[in-house]
Protein backbone atom coordinates (compact mmCIF):
# COMPACT_ATOMS: atom_id res chain seq x y z
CA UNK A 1 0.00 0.00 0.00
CA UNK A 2 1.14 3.34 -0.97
CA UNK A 3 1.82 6.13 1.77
CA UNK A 4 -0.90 8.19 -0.26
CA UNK A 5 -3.47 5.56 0.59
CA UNK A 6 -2.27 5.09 4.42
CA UNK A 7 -2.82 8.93 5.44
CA UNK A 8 -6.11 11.01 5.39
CA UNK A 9 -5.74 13.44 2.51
CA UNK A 10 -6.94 17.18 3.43
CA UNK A 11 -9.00 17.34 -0.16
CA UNK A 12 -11.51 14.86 1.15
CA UNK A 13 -12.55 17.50 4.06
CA UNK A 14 -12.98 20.07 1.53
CA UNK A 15 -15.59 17.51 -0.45
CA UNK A 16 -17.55 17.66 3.23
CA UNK A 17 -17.66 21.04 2.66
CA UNK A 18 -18.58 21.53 -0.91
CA UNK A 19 -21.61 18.51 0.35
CA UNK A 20 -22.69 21.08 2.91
CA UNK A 21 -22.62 24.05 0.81
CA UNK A 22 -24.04 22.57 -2.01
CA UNK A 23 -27.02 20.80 -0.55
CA UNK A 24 -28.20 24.56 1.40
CA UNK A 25 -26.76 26.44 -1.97
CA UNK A 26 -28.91 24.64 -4.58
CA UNK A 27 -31.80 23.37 -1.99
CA UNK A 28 -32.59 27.04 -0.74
CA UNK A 29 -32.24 28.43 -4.19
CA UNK A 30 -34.18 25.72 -6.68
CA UNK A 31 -35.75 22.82 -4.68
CA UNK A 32 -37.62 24.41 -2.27
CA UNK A 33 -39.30 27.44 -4.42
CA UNK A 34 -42.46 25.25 -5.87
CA UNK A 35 -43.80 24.28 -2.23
CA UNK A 36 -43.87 28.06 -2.19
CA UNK A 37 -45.48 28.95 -5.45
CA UNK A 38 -49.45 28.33 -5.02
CA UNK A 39 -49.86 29.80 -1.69
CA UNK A 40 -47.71 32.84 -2.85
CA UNK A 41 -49.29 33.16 -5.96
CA UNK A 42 -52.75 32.91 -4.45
CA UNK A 43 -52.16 35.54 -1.41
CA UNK A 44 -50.65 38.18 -3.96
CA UNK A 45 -52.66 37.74 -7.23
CA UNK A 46 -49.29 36.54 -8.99
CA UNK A 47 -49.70 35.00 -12.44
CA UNK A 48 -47.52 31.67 -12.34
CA UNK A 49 -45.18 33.36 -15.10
CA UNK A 50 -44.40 36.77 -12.49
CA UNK A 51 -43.36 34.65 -9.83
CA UNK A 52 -40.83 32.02 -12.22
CA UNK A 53 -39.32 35.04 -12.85
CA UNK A 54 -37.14 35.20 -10.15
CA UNK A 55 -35.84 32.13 -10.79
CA UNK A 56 -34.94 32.86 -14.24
CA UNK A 57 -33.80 36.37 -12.47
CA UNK A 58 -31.22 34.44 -10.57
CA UNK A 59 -30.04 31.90 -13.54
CA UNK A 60 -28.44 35.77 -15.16
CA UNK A 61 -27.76 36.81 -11.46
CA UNK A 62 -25.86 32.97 -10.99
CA UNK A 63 -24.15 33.49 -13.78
CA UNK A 64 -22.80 36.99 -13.62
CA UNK A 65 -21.59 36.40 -9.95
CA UNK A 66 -19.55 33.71 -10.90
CA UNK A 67 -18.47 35.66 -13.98
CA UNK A 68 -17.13 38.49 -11.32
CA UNK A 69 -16.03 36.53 -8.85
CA UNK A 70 -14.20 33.38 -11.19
CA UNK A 71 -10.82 34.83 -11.47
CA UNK A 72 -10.63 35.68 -7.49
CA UNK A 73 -11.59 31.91 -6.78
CA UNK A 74 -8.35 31.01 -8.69
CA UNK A 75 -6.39 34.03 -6.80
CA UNK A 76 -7.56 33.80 -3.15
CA UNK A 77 -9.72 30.28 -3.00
CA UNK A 78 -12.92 29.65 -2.14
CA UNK A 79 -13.12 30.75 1.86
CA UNK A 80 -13.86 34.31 1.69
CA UNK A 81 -16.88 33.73 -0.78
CA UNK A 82 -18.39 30.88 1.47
CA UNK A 83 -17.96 33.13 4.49
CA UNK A 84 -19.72 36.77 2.95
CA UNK A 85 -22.36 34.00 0.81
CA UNK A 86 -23.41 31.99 4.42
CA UNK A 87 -24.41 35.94 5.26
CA UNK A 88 -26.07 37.16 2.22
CA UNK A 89 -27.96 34.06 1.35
CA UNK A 90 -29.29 33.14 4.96
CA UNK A 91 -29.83 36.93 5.43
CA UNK A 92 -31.91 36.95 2.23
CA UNK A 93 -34.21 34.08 2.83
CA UNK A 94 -35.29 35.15 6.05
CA UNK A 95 -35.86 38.36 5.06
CA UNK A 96 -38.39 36.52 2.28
CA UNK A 97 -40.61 36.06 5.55
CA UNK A 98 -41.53 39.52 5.36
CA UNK A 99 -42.10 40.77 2.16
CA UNK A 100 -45.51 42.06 0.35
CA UNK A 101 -44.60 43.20 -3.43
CA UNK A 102 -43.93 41.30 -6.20
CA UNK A 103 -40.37 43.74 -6.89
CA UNK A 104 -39.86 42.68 -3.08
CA UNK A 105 -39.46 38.83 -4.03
CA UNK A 106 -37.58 39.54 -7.59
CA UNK A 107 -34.99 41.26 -5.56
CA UNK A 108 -34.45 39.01 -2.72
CA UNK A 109 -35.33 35.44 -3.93
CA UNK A 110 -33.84 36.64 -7.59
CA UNK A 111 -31.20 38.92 -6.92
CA UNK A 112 -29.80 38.57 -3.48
CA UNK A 113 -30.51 35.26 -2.88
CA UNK A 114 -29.23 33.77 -5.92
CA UNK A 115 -25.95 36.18 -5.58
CA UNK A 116 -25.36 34.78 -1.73
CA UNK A 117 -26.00 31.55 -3.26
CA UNK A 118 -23.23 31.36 -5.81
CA UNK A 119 -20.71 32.99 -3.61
CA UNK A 120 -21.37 29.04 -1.66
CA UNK A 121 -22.02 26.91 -4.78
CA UNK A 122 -20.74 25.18 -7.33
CA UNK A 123 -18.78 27.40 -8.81
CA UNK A 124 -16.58 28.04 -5.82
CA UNK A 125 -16.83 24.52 -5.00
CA UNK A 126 -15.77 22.99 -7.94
CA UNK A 127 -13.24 25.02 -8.71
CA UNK A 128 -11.60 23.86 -5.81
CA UNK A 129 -12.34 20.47 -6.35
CA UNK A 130 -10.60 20.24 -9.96
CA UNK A 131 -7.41 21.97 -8.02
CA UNK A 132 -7.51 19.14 -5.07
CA UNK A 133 -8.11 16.51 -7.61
CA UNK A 134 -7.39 15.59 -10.92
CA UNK A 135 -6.72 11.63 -11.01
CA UNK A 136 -9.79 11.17 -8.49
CA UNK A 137 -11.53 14.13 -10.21
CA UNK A 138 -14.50 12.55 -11.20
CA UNK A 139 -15.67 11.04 -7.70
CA UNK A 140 -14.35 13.95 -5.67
CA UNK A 141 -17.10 16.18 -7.73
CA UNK A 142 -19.94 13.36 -7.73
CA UNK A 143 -19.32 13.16 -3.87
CA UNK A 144 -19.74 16.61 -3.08
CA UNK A 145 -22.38 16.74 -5.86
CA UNK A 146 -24.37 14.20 -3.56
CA UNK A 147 -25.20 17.33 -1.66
CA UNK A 148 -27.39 18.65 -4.43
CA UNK A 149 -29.24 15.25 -4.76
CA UNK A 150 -29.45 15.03 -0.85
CA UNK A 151 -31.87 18.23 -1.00
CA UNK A 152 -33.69 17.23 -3.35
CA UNK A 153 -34.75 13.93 -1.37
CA UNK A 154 -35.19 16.16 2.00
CA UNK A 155 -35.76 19.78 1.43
CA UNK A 156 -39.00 19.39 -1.08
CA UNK A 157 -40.99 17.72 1.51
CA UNK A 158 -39.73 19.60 4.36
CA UNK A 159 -40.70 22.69 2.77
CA UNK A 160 -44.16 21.82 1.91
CA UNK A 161 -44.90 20.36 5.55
CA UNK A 162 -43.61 23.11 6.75
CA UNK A 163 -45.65 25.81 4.59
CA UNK A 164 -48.54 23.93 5.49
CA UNK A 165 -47.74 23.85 9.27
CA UNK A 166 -46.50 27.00 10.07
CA UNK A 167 -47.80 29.01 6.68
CA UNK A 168 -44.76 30.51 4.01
CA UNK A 169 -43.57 33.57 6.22
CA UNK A 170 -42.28 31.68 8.94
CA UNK A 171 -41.13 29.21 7.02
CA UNK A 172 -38.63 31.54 4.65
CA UNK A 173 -37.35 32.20 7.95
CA UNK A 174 -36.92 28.73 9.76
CA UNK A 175 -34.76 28.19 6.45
CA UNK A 176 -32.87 31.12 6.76
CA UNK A 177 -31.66 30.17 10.27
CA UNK A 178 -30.95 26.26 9.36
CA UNK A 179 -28.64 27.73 6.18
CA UNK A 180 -26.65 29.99 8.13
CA UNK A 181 -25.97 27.33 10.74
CA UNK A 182 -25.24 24.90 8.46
CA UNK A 183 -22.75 26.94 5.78
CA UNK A 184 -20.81 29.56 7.60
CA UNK A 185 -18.42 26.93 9.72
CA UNK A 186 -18.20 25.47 6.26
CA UNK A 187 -15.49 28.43 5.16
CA UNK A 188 -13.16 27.78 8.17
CA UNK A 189 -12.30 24.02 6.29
CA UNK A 190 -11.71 25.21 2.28
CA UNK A 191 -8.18 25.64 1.06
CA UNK A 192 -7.36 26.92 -2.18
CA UNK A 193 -4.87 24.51 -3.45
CA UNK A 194 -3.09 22.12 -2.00
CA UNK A 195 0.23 23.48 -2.67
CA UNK A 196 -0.32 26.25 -0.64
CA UNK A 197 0.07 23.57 2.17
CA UNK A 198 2.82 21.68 0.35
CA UNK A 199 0.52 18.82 -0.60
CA UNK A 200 -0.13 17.19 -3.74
CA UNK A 201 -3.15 16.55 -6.23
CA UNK A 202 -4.68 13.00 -5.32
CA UNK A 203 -2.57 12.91 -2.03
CA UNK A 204 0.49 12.01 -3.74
CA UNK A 205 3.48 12.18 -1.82
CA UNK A 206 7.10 13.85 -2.55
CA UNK A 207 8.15 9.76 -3.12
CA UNK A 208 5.38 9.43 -5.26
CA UNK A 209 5.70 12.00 -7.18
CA UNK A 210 9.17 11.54 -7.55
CA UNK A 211 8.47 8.38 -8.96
CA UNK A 212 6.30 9.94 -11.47
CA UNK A 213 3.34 8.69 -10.19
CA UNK A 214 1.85 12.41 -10.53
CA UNK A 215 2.66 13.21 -14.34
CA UNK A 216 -1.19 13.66 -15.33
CA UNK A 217 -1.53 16.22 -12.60
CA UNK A 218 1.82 18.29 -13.76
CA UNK A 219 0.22 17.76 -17.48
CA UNK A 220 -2.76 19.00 -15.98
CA UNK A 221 -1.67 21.94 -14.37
CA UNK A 222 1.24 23.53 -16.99
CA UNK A 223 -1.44 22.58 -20.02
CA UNK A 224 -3.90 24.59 -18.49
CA UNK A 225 -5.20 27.12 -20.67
CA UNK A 226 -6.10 31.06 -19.84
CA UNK A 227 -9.69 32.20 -20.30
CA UNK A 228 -8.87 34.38 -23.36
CA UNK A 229 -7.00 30.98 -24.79
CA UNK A 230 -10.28 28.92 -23.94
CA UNK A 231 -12.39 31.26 -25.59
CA UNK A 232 -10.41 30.98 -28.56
CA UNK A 233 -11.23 27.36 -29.04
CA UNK A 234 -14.72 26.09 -30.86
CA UNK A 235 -14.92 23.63 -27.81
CA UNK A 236 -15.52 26.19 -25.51
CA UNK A 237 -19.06 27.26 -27.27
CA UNK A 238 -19.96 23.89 -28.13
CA UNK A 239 -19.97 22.63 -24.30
CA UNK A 240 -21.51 26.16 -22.97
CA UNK A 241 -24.38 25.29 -25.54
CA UNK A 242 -24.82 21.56 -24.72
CA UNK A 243 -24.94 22.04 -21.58
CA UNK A 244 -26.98 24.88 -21.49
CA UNK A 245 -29.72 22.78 -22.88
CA UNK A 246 -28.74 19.86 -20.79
CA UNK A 247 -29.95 22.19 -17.30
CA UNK A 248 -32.86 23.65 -19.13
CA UNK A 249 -34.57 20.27 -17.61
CA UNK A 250 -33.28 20.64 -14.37
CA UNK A 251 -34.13 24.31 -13.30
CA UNK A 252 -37.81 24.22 -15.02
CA UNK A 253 -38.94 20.74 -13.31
CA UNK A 254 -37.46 21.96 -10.20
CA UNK A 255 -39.78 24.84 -9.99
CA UNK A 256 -42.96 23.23 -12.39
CA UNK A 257 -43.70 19.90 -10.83
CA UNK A 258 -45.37 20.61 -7.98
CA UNK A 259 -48.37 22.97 -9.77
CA UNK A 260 -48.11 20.55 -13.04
CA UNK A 261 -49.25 18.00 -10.84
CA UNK A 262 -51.64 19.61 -8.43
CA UNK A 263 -53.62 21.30 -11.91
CA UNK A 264 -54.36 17.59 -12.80
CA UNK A 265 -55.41 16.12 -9.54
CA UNK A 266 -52.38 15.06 -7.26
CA UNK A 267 -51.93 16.51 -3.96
CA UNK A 268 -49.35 19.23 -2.73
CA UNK A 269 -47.52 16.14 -0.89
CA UNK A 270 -47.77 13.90 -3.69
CA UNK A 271 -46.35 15.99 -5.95
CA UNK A 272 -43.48 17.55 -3.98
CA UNK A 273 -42.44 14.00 -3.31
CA UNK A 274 -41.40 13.96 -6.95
CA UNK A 275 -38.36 15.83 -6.74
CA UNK A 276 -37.46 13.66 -3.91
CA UNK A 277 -38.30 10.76 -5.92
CA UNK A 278 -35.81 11.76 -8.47
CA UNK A 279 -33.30 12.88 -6.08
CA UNK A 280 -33.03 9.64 -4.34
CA UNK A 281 -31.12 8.25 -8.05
CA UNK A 282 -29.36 10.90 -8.61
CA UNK A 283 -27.74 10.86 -4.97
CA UNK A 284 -27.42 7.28 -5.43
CA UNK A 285 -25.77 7.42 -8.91
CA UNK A 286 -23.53 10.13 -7.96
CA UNK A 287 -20.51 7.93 -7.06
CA UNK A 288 -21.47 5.26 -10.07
CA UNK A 289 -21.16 8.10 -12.40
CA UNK A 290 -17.69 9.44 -10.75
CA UNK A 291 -15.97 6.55 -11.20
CA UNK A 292 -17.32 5.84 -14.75
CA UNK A 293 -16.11 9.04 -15.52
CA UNK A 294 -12.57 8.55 -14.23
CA UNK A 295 -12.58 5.31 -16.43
CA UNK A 296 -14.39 6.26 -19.54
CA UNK A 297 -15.06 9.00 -21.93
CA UNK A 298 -16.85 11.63 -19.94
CA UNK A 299 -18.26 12.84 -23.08
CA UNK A 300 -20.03 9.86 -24.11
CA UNK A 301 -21.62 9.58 -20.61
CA UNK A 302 -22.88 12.80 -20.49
CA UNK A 303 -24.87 12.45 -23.64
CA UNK A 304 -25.73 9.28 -22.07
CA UNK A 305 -27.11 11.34 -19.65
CA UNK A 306 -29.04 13.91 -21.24
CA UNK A 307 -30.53 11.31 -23.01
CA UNK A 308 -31.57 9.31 -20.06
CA UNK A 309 -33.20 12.84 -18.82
CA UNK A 310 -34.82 14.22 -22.33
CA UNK A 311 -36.97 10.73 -22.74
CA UNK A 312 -38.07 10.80 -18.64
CA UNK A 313 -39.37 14.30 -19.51
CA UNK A 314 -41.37 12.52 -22.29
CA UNK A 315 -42.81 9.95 -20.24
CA UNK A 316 -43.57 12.17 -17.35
CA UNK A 317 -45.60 14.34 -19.26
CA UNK A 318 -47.85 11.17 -21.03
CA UNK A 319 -47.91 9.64 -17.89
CA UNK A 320 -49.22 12.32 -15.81
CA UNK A 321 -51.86 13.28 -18.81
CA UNK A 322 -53.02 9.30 -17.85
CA UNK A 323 -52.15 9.79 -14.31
CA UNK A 324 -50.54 6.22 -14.48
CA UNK A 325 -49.17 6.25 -10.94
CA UNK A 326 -46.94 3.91 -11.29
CA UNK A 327 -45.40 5.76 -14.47
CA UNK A 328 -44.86 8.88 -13.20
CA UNK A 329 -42.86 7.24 -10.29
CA UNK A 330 -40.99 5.47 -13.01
CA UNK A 331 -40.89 8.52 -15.10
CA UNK A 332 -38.99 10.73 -12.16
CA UNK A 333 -36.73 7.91 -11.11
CA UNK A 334 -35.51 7.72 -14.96
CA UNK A 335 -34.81 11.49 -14.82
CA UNK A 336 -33.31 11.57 -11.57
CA UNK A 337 -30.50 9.03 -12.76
CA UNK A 338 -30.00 11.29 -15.97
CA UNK A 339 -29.29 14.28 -13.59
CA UNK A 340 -27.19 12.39 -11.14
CA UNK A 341 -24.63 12.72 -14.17
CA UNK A 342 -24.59 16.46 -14.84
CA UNK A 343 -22.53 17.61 -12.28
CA UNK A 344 -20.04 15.25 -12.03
CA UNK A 345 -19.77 14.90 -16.18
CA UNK A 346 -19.51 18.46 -16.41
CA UNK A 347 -17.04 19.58 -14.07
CA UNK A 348 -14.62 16.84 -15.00
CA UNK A 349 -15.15 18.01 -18.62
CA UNK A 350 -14.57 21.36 -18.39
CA UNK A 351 -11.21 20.59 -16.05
CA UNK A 352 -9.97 18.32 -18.50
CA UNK A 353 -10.20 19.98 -21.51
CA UNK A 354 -9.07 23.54 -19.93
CA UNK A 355 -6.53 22.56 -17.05
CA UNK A 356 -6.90 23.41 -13.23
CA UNK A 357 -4.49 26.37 -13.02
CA UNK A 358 -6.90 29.28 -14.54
CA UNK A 359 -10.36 27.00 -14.06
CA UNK A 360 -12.05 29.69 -11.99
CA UNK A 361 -11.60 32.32 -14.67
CA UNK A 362 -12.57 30.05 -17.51
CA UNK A 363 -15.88 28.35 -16.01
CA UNK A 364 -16.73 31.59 -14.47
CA UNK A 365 -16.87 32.94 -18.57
CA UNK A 366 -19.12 30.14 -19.51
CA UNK A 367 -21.64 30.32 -17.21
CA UNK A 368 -22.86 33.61 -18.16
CA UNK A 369 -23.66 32.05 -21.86
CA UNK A 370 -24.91 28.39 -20.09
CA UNK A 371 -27.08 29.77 -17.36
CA UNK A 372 -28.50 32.10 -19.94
CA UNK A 373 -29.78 29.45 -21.89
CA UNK A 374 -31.67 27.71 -18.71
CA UNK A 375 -32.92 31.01 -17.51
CA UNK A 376 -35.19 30.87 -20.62
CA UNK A 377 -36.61 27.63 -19.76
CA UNK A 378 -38.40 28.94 -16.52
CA UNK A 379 -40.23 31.91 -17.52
CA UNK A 380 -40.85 30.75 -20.87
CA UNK A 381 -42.51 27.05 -19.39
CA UNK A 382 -44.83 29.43 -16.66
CA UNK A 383 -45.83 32.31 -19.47
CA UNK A 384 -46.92 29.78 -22.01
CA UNK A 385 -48.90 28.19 -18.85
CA UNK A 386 -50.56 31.71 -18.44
CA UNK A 387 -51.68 31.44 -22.02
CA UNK A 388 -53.02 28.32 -22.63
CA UNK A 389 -53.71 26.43 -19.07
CA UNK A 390 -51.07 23.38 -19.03
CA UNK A 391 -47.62 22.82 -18.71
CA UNK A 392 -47.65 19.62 -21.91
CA UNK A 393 -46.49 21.12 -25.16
CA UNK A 394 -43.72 23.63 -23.28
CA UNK A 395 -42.42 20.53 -21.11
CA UNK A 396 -41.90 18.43 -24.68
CA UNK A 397 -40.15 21.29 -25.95
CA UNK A 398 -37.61 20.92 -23.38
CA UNK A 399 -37.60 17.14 -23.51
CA UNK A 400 -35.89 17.69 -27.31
CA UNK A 401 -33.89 20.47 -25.94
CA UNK A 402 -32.05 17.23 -23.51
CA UNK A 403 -32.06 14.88 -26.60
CA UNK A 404 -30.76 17.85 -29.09
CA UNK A 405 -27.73 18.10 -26.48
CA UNK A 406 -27.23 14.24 -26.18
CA UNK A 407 -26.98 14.50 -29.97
CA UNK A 408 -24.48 17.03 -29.67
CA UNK A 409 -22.17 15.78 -27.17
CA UNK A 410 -21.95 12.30 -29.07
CA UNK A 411 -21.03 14.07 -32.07
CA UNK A 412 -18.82 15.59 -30.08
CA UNK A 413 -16.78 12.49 -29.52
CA UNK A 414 -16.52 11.68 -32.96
CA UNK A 415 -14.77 15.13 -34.29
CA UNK A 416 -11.30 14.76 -34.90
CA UNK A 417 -10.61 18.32 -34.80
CA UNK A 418 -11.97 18.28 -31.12
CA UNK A 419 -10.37 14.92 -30.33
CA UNK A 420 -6.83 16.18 -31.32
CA UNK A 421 -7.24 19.05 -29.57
CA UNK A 422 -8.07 16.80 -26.10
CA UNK A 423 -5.19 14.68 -26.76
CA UNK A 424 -2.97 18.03 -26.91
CA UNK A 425 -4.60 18.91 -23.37
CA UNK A 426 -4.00 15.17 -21.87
């Protein structure tokens, strides 16, 4: 047994925290809004389409806080962000308790919110990840990524018992307390690098490395390309606009499923237990899809994957028309196992083909073109609702926009241009 594999090595702590950060970052942001959206929308005379807006508000909000903040990740790591985002997004969701105007809840649950939650989120926590790891890439993400599946199991049913319970103002803030407790120690255990603390990618050690035992990480690192260099290459568009379409699922059943359900019978419970439903595969699948992805091409799987996910959108829409019980269950366990991949796929994707050294700046400069895309999907789902009184045709639509992705990223596989151009990186 190696010396690597006999010590405890510091990166796994920092997967802990991106688990913790994760799970409030996404769960506060995405999973919990629809056990909100009915009795909001019913005290304040909303239309359905006003307030999905501040969802697709805080996609362009996501996106242009990690834009700002991508190149400081790289420069200072990830612990400042956590600490001032624990603040802002824990301060913003309790303040949600209290508000009584439609530009009240764009700013806070659009704006503020979604700003506190970035500075705590993927972004941050990724980057860090790809610099901690780059052998063991692949499960380090889908391990912390487990975080985002874990509220989705827990945080849609908590949510609606508790709106039910105790009514949606003292609910925003029972979740505002739980986030802050549960994020802000979170910052005291992230490191930037792990040279900073003369440790090694993987956990390799000195004799290791030495032995050459570390060569993909070195590779890794002095391969890495700037984010002017990255947006000089044709691979840089063609993943922000597969995966772009890939999340358009993801952030429009998040916030749909609960009213699509309730308009054609189901209850408030039922129907929040959905997400959780699909959560429980994706959790589960996490680590399956890590190590896949540290064995195989990561680009096949994740068109694997938005496959899996475009034709569960599919068969949860006929399903639910029929109200086939058993094929709706069926229908959200299918998609959950598609979205257990995303993360994981996608990180390890965009650290592989761009390096680890200048990540931060370069995923920071996608997202702004990515989360763009799946701030559409929202708005555009809810105002065709407002029109014409279901959810079928619009949910469809972005059923093909998964399946036009999965087309694209096996295509992707098969360009030589592209393929050369990973070999040069690897």
């Amino acid at each position: 047994m190696s010396s690597s594999e006999t010590r405890f090595y510091y990166g796994y702590w920092i997967v802990l925290a991106g688990f913790i950060t994760q799970f409030v970052a996404v769960g506060m942001s995405n999973y919990v809004v629809g056990s909100f959206m009915i009795p909001m929308t019913e005290e304040f005379g909303w239309t359905r389409a006003e307030f999905t807006a501040s969802r697709s508000i805080g996609q362009i909000v996501l996106a242009g806080t990690g834009f700002v903040i991508g190149s400081y990740i790289d420069r200072f790591g990830g612990r400042p962000f956590i600490f001032v985002g624990s603040v802002v997004l824990s301060a913003a969701i309790f303040s949600l308790g209290s508000i009584n105007t439609l530009s009240e809840w764009l700013v806070l649950n659009g704006l503020i919110l979604t700003a506190g939650a970035a500075m705590i989120g993927n972004l941050v926590v990724n980057v860090t990840l790809g610099k901690w790891f780059v052998e063991r890439r692949g499960r380090a993400v889908a391990l912390a990524g487990m975080g985002i599946s874990l509220a989705g199991i827990v945080l849609p049913l908590i949510a609606t018992w508790m709106v039910d319970e105790f009514g949606w103002r003292n609910s925003w803030e029972l979740l505002g307390v739980g986030a802050l407790m549960l994020t802000f120690p979170m910052a005291l255990i992230v490191r930037r690098r792990p040279e900073d603390y003369l440790l090694h990618p993987d956990g390799k050690s000195d004799e290791e490395l030495a032995a050459g035992l570390g060569a993909a990480a070195t590779a890794d690192f002095e391969k890495s390309m700037t984010r002017g260099q990255a947006m000089r290459t044709s691979s840089f568009y063609f993943l922000v606009l597969a995966f772009g379409l890939f999340q358009i699922s993801i952030t429009v059943m998040l916030i749909q499923t609960i009213p699509f359900m309730t308009d054609v019978g189901y209850s408030r419970l039922v129907a929040s237990s959905m997400i959780s439903i699909a959560s429980v595969p994706a959790f589960l699948s996490k680590p399956f899809w890590g190590v896949l992805i540290d064995r195989y091409n990561p680009r096949k799987l994740a068109a694997l994957g938005a496959a899996i996910t475009g034709v569960s959108v599919i068969f949860i829409v006929y399903s639910v028309a029929k109200q086939i019980d058993f094929l709706v269950y069926t229908g959200f366990l299918l998609m959950g196992i598609g979205w257990g991949g995303l993360l994981p796929i996608q990180e390890v994707i965009w650290a592989t083909f761009f390096g680890r050294r200048y990540l931060g700046s370069v995923r920071s400069m996608a997202m702004p073109f990515t989360f763009g895309l799946s701030a559409l999907g929202p708005v555009l789902v809810a105002y065709y609702y407002d029109l014409v009184g279901n959810y079928d045709l619009a949910l469809l639509a972005i059923a093909l926009c998964n399946i036009a992705s999965a087309i694209m990223l096996y295509r992707f596989t098969e360009n030589s241009a592209i393929r050369q151009a990973t070999d040069d990186l690897t």
